[in-house]
ModelCIF file with pLDDT and N, C-alpha, C, O atoms, coordinates in Angstrom:
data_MODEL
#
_entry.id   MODEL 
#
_entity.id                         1 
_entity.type                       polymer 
_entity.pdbx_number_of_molecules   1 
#
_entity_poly.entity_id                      1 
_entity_poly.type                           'polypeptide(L)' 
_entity_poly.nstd_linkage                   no 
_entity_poly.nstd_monomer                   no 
_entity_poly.pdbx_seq_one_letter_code       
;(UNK)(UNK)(UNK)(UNK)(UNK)(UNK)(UNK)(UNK)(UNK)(UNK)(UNK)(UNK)(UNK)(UNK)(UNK)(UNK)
(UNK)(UNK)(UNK)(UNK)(UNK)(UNK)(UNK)(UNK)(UNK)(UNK)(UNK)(UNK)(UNK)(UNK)(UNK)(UNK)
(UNK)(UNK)(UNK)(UNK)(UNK)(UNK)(UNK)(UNK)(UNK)(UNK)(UNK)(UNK)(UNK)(UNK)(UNK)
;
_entity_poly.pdbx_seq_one_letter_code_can   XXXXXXXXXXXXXXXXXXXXXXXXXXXXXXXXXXXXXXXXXXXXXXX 
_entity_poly.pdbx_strand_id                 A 
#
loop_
_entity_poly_seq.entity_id 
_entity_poly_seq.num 
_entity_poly_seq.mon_id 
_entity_poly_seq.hetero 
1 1  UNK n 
1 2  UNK n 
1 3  UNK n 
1 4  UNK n 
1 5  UNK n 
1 6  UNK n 
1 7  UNK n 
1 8  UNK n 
1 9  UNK n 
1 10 UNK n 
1 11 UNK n 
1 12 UNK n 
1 13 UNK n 
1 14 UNK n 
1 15 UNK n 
1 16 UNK n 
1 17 UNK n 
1 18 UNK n 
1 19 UNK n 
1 20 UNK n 
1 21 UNK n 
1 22 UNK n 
1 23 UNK n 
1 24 UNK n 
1 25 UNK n 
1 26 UNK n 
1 27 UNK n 
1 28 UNK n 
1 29 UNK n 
1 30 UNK n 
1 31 UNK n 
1 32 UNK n 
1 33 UNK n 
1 34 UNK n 
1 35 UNK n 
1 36 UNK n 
1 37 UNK n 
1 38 UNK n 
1 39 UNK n 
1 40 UNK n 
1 41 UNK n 
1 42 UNK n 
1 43 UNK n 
1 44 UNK n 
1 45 UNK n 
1 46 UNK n 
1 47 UNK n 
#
_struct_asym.id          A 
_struct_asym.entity_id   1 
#
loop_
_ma_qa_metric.id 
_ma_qa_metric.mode 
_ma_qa_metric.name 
_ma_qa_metric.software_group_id 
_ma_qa_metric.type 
1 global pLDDT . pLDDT 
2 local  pLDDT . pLDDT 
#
_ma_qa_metric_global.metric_id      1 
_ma_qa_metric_global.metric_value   94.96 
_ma_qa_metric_global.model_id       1 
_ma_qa_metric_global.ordinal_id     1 
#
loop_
_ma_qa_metric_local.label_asym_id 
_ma_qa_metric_local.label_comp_id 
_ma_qa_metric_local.label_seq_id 
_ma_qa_metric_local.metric_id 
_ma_qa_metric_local.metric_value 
_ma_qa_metric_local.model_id 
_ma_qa_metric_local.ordinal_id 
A UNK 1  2 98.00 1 1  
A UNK 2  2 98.00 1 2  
A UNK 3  2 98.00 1 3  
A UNK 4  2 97.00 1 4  
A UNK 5  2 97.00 1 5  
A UNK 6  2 96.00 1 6  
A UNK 7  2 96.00 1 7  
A UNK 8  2 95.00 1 8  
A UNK 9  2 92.00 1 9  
A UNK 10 2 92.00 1 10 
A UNK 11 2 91.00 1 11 
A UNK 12 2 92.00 1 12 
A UNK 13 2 93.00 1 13 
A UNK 14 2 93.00 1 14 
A UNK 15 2 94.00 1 15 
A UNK 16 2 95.00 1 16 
A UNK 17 2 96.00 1 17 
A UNK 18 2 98.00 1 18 
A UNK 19 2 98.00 1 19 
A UNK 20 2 98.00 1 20 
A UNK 21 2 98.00 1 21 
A UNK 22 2 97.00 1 22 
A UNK 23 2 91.00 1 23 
A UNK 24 2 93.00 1 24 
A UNK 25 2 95.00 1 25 
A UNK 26 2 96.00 1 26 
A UNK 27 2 96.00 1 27 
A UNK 28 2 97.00 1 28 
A UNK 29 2 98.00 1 29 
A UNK 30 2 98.00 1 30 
A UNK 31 2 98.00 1 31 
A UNK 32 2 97.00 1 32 
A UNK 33 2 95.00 1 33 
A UNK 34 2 92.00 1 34 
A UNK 35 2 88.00 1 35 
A UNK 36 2 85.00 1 36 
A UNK 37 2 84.00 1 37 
A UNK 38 2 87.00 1 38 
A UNK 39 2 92.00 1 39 
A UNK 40 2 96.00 1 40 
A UNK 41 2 97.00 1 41 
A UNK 42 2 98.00 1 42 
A UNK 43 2 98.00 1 43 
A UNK 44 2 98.00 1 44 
A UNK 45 2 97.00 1 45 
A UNK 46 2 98.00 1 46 
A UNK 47 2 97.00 1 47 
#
loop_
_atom_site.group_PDB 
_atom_site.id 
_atom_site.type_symbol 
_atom_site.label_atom_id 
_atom_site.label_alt_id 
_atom_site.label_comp_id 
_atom_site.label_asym_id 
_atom_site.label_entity_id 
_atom_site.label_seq_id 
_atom_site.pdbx_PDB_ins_code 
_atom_site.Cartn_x 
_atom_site.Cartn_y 
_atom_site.Cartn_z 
_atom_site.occupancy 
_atom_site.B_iso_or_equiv 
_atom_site.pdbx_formal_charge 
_atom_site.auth_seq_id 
_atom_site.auth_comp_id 
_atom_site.auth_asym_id 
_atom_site.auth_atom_id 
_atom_site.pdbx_PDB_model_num 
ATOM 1   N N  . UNK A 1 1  ? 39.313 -61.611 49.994 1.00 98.00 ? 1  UNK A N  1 
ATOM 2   C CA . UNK A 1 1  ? 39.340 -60.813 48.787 1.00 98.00 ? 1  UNK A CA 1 
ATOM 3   C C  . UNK A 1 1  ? 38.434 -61.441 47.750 1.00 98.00 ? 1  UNK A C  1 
ATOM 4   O O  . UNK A 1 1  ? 38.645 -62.569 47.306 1.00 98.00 ? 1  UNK A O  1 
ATOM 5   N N  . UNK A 1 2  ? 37.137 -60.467 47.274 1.00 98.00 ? 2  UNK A N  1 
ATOM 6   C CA . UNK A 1 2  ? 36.338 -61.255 46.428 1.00 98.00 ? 2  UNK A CA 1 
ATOM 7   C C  . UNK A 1 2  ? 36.967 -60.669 45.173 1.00 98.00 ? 2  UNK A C  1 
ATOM 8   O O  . UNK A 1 2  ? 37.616 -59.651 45.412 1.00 98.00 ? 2  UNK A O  1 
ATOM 9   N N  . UNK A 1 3  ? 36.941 -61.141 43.568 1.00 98.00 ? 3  UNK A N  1 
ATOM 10  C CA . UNK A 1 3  ? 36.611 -60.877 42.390 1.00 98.00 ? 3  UNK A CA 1 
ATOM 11  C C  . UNK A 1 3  ? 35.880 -60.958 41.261 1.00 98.00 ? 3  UNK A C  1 
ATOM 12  O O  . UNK A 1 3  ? 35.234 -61.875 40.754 1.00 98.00 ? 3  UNK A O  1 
ATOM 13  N N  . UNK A 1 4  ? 35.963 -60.531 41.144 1.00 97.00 ? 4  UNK A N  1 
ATOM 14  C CA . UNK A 1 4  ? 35.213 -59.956 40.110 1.00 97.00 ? 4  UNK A CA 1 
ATOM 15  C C  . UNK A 1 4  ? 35.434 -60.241 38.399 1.00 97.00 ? 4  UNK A C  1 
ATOM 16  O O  . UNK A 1 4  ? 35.402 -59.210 37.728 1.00 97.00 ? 4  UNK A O  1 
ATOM 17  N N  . UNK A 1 5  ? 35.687 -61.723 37.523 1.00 97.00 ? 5  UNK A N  1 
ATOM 18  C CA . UNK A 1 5  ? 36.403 -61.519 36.137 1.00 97.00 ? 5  UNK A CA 1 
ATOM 19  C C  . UNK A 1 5  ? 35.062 -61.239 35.130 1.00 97.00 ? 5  UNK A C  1 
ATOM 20  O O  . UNK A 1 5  ? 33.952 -61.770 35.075 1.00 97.00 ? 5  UNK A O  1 
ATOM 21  N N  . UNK A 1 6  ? 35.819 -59.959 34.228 1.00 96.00 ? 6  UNK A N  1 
ATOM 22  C CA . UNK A 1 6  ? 34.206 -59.372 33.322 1.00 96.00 ? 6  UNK A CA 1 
ATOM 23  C C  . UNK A 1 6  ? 35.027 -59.738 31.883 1.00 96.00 ? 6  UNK A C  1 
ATOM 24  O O  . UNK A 1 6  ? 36.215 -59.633 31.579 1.00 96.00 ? 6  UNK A O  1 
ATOM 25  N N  . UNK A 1 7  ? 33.701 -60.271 31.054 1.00 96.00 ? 7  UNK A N  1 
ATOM 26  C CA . UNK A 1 7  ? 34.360 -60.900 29.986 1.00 96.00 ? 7  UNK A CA 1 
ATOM 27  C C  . UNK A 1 7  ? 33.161 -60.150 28.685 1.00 96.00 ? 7  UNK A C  1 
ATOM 28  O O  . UNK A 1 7  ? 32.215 -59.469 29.080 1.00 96.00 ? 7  UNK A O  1 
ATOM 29  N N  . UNK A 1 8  ? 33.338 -60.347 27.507 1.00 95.00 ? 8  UNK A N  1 
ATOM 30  C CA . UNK A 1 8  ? 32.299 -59.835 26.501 1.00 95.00 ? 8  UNK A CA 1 
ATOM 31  C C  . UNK A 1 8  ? 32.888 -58.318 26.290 1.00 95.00 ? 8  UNK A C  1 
ATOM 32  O O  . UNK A 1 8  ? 34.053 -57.920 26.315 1.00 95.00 ? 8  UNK A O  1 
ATOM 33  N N  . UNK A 1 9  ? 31.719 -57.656 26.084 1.00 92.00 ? 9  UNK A N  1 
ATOM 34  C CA . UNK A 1 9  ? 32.026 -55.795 25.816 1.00 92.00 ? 9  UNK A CA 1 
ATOM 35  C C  . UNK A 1 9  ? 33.113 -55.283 27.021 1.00 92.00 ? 9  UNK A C  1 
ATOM 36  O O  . UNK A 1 9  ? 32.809 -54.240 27.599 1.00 92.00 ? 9  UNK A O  1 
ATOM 37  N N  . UNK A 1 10 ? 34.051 -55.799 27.322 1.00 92.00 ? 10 UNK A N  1 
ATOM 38  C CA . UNK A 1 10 ? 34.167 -54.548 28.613 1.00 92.00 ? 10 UNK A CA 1 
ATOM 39  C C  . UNK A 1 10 ? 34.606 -53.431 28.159 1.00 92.00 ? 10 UNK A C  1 
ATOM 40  O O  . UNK A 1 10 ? 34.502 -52.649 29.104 1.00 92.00 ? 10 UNK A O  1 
ATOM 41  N N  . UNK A 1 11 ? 34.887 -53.078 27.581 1.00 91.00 ? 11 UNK A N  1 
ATOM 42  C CA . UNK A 1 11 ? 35.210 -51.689 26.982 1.00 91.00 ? 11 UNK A CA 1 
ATOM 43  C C  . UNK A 1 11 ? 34.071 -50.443 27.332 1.00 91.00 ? 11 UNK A C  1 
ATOM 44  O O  . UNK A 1 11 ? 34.263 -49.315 27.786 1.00 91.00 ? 11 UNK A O  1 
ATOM 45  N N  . UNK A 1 12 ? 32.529 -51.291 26.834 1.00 92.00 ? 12 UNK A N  1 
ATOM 46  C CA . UNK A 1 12 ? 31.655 -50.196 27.288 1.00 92.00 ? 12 UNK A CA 1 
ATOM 47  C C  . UNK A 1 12 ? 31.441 -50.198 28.998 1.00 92.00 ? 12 UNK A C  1 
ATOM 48  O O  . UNK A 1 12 ? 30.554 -49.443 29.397 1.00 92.00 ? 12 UNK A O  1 
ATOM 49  N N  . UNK A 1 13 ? 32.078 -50.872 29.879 1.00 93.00 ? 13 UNK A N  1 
ATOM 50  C CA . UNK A 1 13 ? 31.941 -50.369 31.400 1.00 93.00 ? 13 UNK A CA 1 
ATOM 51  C C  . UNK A 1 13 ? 31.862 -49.293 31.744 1.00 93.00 ? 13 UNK A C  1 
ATOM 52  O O  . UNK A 1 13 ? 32.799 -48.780 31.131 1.00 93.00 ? 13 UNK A O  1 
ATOM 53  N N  . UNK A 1 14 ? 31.146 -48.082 32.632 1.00 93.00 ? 14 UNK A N  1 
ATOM 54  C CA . UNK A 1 14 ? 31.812 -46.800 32.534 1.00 93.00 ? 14 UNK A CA 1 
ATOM 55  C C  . UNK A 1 14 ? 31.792 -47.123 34.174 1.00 93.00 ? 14 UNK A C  1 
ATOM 56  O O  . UNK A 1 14 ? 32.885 -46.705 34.556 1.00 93.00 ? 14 UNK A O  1 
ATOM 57  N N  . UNK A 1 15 ? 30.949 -47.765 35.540 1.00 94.00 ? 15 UNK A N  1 
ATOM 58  C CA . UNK A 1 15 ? 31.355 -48.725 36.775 1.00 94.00 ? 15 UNK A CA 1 
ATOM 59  C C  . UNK A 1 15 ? 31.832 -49.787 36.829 1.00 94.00 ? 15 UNK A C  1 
ATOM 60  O O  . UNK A 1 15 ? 32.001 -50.453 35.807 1.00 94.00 ? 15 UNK A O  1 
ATOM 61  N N  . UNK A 1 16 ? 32.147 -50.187 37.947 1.00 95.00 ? 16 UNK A N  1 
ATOM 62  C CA . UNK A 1 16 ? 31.917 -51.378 38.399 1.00 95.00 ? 16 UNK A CA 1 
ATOM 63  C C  . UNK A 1 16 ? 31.666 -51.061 39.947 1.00 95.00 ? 16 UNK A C  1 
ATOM 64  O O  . UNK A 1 16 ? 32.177 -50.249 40.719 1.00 95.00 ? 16 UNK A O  1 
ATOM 65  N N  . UNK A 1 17 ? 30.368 -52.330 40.126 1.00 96.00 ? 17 UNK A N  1 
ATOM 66  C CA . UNK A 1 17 ? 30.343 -52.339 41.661 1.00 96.00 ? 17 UNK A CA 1 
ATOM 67  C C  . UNK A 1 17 ? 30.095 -53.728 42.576 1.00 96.00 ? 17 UNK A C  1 
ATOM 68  O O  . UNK A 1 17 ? 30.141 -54.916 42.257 1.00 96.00 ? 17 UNK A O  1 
ATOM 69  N N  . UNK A 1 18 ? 29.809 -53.056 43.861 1.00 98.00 ? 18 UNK A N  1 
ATOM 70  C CA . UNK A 1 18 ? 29.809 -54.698 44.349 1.00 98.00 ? 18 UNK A CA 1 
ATOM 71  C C  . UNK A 1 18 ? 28.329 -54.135 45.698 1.00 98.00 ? 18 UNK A C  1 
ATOM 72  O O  . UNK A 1 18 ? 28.228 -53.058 46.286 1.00 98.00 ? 18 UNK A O  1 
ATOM 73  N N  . UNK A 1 19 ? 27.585 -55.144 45.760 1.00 98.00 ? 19 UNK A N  1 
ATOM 74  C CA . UNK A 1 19 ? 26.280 -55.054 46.542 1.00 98.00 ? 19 UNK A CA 1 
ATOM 75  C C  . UNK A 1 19 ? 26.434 -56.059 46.906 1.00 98.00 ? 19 UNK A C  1 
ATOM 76  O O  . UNK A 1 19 ? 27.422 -56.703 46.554 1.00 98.00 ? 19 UNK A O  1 
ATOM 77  N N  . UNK A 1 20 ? 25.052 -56.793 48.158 1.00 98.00 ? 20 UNK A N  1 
ATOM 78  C CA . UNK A 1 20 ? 25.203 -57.739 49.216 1.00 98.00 ? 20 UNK A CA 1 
ATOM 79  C C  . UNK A 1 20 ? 23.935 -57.604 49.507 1.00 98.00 ? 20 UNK A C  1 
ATOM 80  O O  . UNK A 1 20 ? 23.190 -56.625 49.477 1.00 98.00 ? 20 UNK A O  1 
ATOM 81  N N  . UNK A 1 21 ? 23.717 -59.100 49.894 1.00 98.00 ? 21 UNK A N  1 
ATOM 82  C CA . UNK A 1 21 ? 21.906 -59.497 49.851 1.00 98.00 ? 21 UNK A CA 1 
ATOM 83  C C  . UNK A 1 21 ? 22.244 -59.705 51.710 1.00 98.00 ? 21 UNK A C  1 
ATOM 84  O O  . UNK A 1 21 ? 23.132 -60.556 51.660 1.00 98.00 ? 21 UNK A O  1 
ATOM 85  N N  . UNK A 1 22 ? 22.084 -59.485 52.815 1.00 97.00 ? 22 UNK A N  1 
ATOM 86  C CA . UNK A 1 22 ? 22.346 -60.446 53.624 1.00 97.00 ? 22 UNK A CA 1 
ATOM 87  C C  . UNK A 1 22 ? 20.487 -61.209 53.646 1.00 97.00 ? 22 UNK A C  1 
ATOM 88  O O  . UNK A 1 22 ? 19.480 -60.894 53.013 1.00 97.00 ? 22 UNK A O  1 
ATOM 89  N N  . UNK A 1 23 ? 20.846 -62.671 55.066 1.00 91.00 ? 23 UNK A N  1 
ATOM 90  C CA . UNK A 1 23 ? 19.440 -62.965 55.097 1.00 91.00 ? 23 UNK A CA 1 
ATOM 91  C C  . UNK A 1 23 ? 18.418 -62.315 55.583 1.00 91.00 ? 23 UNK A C  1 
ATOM 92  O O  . UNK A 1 23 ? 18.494 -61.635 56.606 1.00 91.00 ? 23 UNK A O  1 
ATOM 93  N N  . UNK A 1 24 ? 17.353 -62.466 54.886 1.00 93.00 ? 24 UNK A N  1 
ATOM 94  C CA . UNK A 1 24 ? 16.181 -61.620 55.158 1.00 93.00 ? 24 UNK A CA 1 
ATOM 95  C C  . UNK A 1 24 ? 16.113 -60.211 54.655 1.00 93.00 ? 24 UNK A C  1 
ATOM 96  O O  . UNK A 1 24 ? 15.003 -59.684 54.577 1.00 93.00 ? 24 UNK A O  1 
ATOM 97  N N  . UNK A 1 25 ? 17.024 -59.648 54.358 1.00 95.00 ? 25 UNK A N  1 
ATOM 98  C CA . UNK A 1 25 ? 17.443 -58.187 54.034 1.00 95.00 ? 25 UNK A CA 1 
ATOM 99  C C  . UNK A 1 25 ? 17.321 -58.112 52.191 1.00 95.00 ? 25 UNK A C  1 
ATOM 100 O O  . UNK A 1 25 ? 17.437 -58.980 51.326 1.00 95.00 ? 25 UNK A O  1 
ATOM 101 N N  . UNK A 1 26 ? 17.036 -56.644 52.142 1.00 96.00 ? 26 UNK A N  1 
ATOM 102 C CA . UNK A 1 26 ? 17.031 -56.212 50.470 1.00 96.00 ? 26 UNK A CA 1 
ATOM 103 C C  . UNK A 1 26 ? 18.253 -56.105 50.283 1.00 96.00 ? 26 UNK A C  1 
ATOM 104 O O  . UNK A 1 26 ? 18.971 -56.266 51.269 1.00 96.00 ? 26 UNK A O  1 
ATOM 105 N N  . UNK A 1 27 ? 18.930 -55.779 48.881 1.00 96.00 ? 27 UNK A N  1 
ATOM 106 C CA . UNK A 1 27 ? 20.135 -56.134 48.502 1.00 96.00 ? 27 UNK A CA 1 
ATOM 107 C C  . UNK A 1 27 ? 20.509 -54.822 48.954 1.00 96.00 ? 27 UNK A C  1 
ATOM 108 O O  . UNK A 1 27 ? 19.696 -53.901 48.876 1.00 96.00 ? 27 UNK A O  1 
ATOM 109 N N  . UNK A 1 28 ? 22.150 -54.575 49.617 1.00 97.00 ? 28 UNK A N  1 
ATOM 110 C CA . UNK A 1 28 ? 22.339 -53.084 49.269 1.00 97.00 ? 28 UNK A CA 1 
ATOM 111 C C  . UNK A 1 28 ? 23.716 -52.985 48.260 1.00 97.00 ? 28 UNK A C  1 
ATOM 112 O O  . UNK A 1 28 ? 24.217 -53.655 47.357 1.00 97.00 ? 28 UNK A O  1 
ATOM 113 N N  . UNK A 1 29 ? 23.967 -51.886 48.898 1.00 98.00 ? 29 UNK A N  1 
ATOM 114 C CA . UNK A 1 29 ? 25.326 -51.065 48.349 1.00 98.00 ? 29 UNK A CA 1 
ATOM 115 C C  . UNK A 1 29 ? 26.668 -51.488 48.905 1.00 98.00 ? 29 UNK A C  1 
ATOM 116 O O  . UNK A 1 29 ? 26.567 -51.357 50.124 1.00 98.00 ? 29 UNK A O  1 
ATOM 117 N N  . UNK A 1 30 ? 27.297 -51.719 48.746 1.00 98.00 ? 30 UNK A N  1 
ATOM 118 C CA . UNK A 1 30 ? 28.908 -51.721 49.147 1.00 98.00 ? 30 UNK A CA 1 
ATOM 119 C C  . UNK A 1 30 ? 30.023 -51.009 49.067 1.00 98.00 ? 30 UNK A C  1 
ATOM 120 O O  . UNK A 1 30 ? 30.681 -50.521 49.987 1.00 98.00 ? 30 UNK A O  1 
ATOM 121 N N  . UNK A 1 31 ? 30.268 -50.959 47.524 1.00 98.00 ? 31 UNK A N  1 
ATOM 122 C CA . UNK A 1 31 ? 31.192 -50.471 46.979 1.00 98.00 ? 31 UNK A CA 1 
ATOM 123 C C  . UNK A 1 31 ? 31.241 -49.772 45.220 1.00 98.00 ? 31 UNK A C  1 
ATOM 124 O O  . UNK A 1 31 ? 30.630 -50.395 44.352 1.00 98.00 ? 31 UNK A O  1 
ATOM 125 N N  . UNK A 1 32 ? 31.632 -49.108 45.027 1.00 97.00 ? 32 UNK A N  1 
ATOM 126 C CA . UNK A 1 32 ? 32.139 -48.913 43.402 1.00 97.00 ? 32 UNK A CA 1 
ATOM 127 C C  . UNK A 1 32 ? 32.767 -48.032 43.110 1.00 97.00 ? 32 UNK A C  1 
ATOM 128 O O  . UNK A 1 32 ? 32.998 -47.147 43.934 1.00 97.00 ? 32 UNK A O  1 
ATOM 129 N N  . UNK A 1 33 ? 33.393 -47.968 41.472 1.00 95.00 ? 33 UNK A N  1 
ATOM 130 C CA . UNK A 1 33 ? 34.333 -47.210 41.198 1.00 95.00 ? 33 UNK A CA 1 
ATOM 131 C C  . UNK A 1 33 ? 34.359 -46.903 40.007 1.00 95.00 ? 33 UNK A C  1 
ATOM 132 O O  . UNK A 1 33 ? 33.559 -47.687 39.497 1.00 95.00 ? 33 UNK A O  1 
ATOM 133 N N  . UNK A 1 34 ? 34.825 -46.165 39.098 1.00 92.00 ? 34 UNK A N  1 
ATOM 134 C CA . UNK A 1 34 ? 35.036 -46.098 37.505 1.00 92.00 ? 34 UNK A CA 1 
ATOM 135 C C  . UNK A 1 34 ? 36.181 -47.402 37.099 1.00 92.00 ? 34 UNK A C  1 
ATOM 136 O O  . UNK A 1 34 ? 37.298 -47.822 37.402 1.00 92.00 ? 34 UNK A O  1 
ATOM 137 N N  . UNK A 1 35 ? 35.210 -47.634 36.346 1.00 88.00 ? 35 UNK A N  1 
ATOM 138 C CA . UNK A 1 35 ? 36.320 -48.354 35.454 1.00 88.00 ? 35 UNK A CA 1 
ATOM 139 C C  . UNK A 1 35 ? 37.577 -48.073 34.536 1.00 88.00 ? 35 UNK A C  1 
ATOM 140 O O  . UNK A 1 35 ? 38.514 -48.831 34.286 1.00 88.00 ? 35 UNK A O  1 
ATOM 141 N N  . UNK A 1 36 ? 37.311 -46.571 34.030 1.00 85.00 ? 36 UNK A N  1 
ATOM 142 C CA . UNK A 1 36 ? 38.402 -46.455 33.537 1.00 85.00 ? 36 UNK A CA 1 
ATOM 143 C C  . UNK A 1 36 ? 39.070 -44.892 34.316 1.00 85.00 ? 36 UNK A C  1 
ATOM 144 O O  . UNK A 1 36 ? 39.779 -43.988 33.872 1.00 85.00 ? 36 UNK A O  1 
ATOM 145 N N  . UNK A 1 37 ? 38.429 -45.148 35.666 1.00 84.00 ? 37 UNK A N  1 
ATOM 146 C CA . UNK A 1 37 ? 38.995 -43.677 35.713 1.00 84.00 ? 37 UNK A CA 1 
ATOM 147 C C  . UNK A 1 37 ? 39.231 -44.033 37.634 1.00 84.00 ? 37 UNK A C  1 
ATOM 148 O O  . UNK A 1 37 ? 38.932 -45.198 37.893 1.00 84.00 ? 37 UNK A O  1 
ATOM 149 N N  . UNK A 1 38 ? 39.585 -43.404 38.580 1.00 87.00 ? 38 UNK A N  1 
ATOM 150 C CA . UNK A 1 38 ? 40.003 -43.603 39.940 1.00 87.00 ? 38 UNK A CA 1 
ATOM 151 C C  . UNK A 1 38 ? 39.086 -43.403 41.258 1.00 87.00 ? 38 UNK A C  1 
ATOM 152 O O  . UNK A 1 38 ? 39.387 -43.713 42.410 1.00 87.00 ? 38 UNK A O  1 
ATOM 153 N N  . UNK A 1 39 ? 38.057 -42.888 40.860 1.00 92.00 ? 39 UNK A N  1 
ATOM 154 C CA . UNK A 1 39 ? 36.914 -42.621 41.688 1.00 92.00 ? 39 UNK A CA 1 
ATOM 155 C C  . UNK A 1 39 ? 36.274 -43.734 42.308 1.00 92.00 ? 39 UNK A C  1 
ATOM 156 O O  . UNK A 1 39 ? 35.831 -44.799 41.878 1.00 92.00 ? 39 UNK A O  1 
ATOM 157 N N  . UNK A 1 40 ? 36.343 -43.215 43.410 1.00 96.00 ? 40 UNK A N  1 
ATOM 158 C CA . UNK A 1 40 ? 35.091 -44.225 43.907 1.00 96.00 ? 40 UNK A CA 1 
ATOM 159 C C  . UNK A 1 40 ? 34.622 -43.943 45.457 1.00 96.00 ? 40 UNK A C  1 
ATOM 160 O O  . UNK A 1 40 ? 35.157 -43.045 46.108 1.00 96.00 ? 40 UNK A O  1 
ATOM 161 N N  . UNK A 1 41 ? 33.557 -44.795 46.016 1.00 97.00 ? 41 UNK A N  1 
ATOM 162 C CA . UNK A 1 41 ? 32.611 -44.625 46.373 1.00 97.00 ? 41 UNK A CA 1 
ATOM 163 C C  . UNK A 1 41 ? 32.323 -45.837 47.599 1.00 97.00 ? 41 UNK A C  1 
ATOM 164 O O  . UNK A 1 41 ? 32.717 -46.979 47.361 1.00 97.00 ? 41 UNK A O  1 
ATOM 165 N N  . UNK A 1 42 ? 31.548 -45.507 49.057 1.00 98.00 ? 42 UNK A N  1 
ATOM 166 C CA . UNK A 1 42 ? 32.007 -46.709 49.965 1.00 98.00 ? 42 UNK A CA 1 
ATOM 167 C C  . UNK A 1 42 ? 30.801 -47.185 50.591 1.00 98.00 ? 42 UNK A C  1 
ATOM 168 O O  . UNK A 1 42 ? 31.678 -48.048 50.556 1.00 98.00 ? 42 UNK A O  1 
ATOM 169 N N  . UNK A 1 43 ? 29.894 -47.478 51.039 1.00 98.00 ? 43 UNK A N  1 
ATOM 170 C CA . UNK A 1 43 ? 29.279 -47.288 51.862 1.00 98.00 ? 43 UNK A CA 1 
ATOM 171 C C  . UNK A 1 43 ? 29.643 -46.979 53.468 1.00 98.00 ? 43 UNK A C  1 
ATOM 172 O O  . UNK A 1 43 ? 30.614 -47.583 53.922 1.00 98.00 ? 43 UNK A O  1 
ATOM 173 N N  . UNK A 1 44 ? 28.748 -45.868 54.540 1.00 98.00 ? 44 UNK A N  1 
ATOM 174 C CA . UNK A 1 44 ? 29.314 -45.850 55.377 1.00 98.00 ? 44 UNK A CA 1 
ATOM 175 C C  . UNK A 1 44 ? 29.504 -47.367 56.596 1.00 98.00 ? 44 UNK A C  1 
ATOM 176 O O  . UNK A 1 44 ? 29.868 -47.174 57.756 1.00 98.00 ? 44 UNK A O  1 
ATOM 177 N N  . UNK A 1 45 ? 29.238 -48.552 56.146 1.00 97.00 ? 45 UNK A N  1 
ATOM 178 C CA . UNK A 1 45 ? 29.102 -49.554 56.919 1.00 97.00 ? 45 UNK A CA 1 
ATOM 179 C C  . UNK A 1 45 ? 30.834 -49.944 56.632 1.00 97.00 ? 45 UNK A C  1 
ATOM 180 O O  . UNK A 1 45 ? 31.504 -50.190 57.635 1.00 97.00 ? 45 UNK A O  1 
ATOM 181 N N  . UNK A 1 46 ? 31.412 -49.983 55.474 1.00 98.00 ? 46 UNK A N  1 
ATOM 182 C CA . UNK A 1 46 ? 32.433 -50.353 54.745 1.00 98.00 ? 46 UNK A CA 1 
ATOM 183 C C  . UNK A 1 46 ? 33.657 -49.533 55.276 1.00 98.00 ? 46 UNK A C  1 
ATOM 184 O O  . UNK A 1 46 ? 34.672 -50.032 55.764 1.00 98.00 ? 46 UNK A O  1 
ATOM 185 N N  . UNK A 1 47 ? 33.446 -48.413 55.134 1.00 97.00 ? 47 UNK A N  1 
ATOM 186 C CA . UNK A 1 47 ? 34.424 -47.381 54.888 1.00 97.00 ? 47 UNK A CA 1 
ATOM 187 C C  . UNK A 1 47 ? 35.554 -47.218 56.229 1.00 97.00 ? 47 UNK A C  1 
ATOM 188 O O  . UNK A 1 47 ? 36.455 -46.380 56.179 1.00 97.00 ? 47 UNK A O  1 
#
């Protein structure tokens, strides 16, 4: 279980997400969601 602690403005968040460099590879996509709301979003490698 990774986390994530967000400190400063968080109020203006309207995501949060999470991406992944592996080696040799461009960064991708993983995961995300609203921050203040229930939505979210997977990649199909993840899901």
């Amino acid at each position: 279980r990774l986390s994530c602690a967000a400190s400063g403005r968080t109020s203006s968040i309207y995501t949060m997400g999470w991406f992944r460099r592996a080696p040799g590879q461009e960064r991708e996509f993983v995961a995300a969601r609203r921050w203040g709301g229930t939505i979210t979003t997977y990649a199909d490698s993840v899901k």
